[in-house]
Protein backbone atom coordinates (compact mmCIF):
# COMPACT_ATOMS: atom_id res chain seq x y z
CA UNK A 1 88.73 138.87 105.22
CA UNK A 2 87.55 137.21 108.75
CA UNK A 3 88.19 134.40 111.02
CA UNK A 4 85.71 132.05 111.00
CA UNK A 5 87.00 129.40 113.65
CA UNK A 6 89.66 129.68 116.29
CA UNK A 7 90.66 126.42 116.89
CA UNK A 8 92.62 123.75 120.04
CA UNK A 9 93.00 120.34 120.78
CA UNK A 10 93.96 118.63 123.64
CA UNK A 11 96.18 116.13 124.18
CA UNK A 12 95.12 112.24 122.56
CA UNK A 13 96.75 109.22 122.66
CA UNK A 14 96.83 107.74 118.92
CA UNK A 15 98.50 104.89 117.54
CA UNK A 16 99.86 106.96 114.34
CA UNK A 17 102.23 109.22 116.10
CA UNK A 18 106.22 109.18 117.12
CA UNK A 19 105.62 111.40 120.12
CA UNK A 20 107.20 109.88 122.48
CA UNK A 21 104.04 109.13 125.11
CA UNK A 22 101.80 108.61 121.79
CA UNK A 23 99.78 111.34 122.43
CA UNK A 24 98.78 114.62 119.56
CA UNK A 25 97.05 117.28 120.18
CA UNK A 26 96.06 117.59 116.36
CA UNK A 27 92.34 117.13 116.64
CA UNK A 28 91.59 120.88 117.17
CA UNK A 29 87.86 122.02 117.17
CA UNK A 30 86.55 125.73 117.09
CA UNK A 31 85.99 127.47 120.37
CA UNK A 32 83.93 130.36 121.83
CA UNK A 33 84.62 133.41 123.47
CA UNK A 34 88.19 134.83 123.18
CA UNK A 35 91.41 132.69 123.13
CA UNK A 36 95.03 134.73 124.33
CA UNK A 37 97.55 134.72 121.32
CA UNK A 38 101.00 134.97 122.90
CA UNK A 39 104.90 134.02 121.24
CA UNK A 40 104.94 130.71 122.91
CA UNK A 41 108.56 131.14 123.89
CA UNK A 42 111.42 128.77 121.45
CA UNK A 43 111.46 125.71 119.24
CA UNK A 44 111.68 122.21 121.54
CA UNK A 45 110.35 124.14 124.74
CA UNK A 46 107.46 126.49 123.87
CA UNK A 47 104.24 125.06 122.51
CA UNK A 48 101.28 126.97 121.03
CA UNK A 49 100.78 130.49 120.51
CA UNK A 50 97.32 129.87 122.05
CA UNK A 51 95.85 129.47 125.10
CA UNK A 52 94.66 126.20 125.89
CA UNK A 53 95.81 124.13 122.70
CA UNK A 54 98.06 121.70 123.06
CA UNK A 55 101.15 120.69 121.25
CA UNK A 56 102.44 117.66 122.39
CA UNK A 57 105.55 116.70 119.74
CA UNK A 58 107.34 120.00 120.69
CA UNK A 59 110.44 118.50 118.57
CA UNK A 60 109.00 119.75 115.26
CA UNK A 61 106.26 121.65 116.45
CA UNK A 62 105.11 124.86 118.37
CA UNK A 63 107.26 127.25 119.25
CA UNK A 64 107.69 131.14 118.45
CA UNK A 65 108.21 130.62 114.77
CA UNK A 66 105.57 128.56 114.32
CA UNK A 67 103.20 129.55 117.17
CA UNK A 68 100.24 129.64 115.47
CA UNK A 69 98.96 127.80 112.12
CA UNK A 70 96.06 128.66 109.52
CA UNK A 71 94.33 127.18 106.98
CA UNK A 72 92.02 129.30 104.52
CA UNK A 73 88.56 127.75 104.23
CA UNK A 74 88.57 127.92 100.53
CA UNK A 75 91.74 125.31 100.44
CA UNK A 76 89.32 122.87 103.22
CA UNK A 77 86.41 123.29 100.72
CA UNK A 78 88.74 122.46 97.48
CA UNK A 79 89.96 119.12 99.63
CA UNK A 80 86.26 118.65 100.58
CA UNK A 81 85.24 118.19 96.34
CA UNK A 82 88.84 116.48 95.87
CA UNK A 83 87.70 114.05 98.81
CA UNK A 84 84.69 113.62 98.35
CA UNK A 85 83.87 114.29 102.40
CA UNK A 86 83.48 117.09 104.64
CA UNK A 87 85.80 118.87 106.34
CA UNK A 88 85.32 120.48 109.69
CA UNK A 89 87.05 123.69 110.73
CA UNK A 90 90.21 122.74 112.24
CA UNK A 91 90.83 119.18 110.80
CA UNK A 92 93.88 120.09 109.60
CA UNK A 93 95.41 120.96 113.30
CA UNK A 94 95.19 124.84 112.08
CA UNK A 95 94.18 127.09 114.98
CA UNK A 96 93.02 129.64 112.68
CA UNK A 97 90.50 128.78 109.89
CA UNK A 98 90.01 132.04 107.76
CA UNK A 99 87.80 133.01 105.00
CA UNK A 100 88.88 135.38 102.27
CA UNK A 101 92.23 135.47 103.23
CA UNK A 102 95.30 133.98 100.66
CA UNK A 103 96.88 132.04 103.34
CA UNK A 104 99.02 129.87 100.87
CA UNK A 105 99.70 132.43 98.68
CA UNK A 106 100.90 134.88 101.55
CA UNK A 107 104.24 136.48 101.49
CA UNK A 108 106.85 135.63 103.87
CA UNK A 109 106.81 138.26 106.10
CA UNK A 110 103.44 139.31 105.42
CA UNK A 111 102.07 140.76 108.54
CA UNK A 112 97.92 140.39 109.85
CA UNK A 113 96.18 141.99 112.25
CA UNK A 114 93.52 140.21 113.55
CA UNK A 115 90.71 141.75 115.56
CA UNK A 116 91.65 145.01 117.16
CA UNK A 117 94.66 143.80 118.65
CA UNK A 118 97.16 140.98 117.85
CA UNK A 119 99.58 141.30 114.45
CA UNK A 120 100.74 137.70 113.23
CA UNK A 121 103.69 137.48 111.03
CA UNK A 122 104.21 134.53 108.67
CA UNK A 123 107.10 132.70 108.45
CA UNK A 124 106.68 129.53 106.75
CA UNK A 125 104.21 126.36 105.04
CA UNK A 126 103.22 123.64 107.30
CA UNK A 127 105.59 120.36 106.12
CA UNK A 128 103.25 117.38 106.52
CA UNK A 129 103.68 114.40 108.51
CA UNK A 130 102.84 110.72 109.56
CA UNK A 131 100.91 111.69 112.44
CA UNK A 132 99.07 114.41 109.88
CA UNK A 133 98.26 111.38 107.06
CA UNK A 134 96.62 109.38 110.38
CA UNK A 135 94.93 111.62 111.58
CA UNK A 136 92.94 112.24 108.34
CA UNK A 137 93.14 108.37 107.59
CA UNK A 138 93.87 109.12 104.01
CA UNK A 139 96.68 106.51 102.49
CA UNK A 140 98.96 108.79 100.54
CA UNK A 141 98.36 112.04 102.03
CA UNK A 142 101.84 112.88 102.91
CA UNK A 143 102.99 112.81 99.26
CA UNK A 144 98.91 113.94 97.93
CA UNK A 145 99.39 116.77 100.09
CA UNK A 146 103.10 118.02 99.49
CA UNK A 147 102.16 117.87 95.45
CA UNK A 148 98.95 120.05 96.01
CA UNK A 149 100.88 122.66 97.41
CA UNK A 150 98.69 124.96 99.78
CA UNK A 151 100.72 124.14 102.71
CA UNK A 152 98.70 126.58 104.97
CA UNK A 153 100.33 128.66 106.37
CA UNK A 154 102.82 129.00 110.25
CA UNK A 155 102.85 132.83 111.81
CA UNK A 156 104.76 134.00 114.93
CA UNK A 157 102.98 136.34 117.08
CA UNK A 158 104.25 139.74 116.74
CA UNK A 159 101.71 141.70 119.21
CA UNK A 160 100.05 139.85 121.90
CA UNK A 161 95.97 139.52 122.46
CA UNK A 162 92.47 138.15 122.16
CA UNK A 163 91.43 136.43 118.76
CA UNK A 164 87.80 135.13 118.71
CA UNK A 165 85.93 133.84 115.73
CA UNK A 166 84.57 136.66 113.58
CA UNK A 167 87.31 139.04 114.05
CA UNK A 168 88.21 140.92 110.52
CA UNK A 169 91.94 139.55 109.22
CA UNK A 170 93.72 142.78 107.48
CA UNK A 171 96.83 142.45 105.86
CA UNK A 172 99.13 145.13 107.65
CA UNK A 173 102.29 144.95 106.00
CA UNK A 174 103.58 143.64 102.58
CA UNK A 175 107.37 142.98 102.29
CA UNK A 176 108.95 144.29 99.06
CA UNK A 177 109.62 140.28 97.70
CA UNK A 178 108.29 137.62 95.91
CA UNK A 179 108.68 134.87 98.42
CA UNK A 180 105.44 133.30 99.12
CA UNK A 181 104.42 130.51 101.42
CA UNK A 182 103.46 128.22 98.39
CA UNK A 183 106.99 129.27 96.72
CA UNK A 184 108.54 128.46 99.93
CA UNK A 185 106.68 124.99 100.72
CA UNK A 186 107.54 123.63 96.59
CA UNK A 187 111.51 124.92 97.70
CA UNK A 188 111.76 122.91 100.87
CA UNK A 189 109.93 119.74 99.59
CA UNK A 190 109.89 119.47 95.82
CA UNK A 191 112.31 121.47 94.06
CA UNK A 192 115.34 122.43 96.33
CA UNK A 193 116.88 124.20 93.29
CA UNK A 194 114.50 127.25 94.18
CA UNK A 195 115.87 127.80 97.92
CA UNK A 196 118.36 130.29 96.62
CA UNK A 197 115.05 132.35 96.05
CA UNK A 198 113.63 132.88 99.57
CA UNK A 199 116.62 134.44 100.36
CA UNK A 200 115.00 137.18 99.37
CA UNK A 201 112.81 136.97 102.70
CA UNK A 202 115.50 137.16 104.74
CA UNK A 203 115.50 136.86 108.64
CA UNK A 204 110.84 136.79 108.31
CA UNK A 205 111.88 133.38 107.03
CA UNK A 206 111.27 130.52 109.66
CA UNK A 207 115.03 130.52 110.75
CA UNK A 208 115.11 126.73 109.84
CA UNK A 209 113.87 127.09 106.23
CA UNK A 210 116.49 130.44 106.04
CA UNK A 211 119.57 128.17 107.21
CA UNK A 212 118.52 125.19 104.67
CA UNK A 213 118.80 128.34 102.18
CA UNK A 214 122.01 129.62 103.19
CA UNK A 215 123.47 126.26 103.21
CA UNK A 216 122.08 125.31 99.86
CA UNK A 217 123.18 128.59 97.86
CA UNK A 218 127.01 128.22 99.70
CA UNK A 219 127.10 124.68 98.53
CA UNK A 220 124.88 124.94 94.32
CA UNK A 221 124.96 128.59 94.27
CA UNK A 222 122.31 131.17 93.38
């Protein structure tokens, strides 16, 4: 399991977004060297975990719970026959493009260490959005890519560092649940009836997702 792209954008004005100025910084294209991984600081005032990446729609982006976002390459390759186009390493706005790692299919709470120092912990599926659909100028994708359901997948930084591409991914800690990002994506967009489930994942749950939960299983039940 490695990195194979550490990816930022910078700030572009678009016509498809609600930011506010009109500006995304979801075109994100691999760098060199080493990038600093850092918690961003909270929701609606810190941006990206990483250095030099922009997030300009800090209302439902950035932040620590969603400071940094990957994509497996396997899922961009998939979409590439599905597509019938190539994707690029970071089209999807992920910073982190990895190869060999289950990024979908990772457990809430799942902790990675990536290169010799910095230990990501994921917390949630990326939701996707208008400015998402233009930016990959596919009519439909919002609903195409909600029914797919390999969401990617949104870590918070746990230990601070340098990531570069290359660096080996190793899963250090497996929480004792079933919750998984895809499980947790299909409960917050599909099928609400299965929120009662990521319970299970407790406070590791991106503390929006975790408060839908609770409200859901006070008002239906478990």
């Amino acid at each position: 399991m490695k990195l194979l792209s550490v990816n930022v954008g910078r700030p572009v004005a678009v016509p498809y977004t609600d930011q506010p100025e009109g500006v995304t910084g979801i075109d994100k294209r691999p760098v060199r060297g080493p990038v600093r991984v850092a918690a961003p600081g909270p929701k609606g005032v810190g941006g990206s975990g990483l250095a030099g990446d922009a997030v300009c729609e800090k209302r439902h982006h950035g932040g620590n719970d969603q400071a940094v976002y990957a994509v497996a390459r396997e899922e961009l390759d998939d979409w590439e026959r599905e597509l019938g186009r190539p994707l690029a390493n970071g089209v999807f706005g992920e910073n982190l493009t990895t190869e060999g790692v289950d990024v979908s299919g990772a457990l809430i709470g799942e902790r990675w260490r990536i290169g010799p120092e910095v230990v990501l912990e994921v917390t949630s599926g990326r939701i996707p959005c208008r400015t998402f659909q233009g930016h990959l100028g596919e009519r439909g994708w919002v609903k195409r890519f909600t029914q797919k359901g390999k969401p990617g997948a949104y870590l918070r930084v746990i230990v601070p560092g340098e990531i570069r591409a290359g660096d080996r991914v190793e899963i250090v800690h497996r929480p004792d649940h079933d919750v998984t990002v895809a499980l947790q994506f299909r409960a917050s967009t599909t099928d609400r009836s299965l929120l009662p489930r990521l319970l299970a994942a407790g406070e590791a749950l991106h503390p929006e997702v975790l408060a839908d939960a609770r409200k859901y299983a006070e008002t239906y039940g478990n």
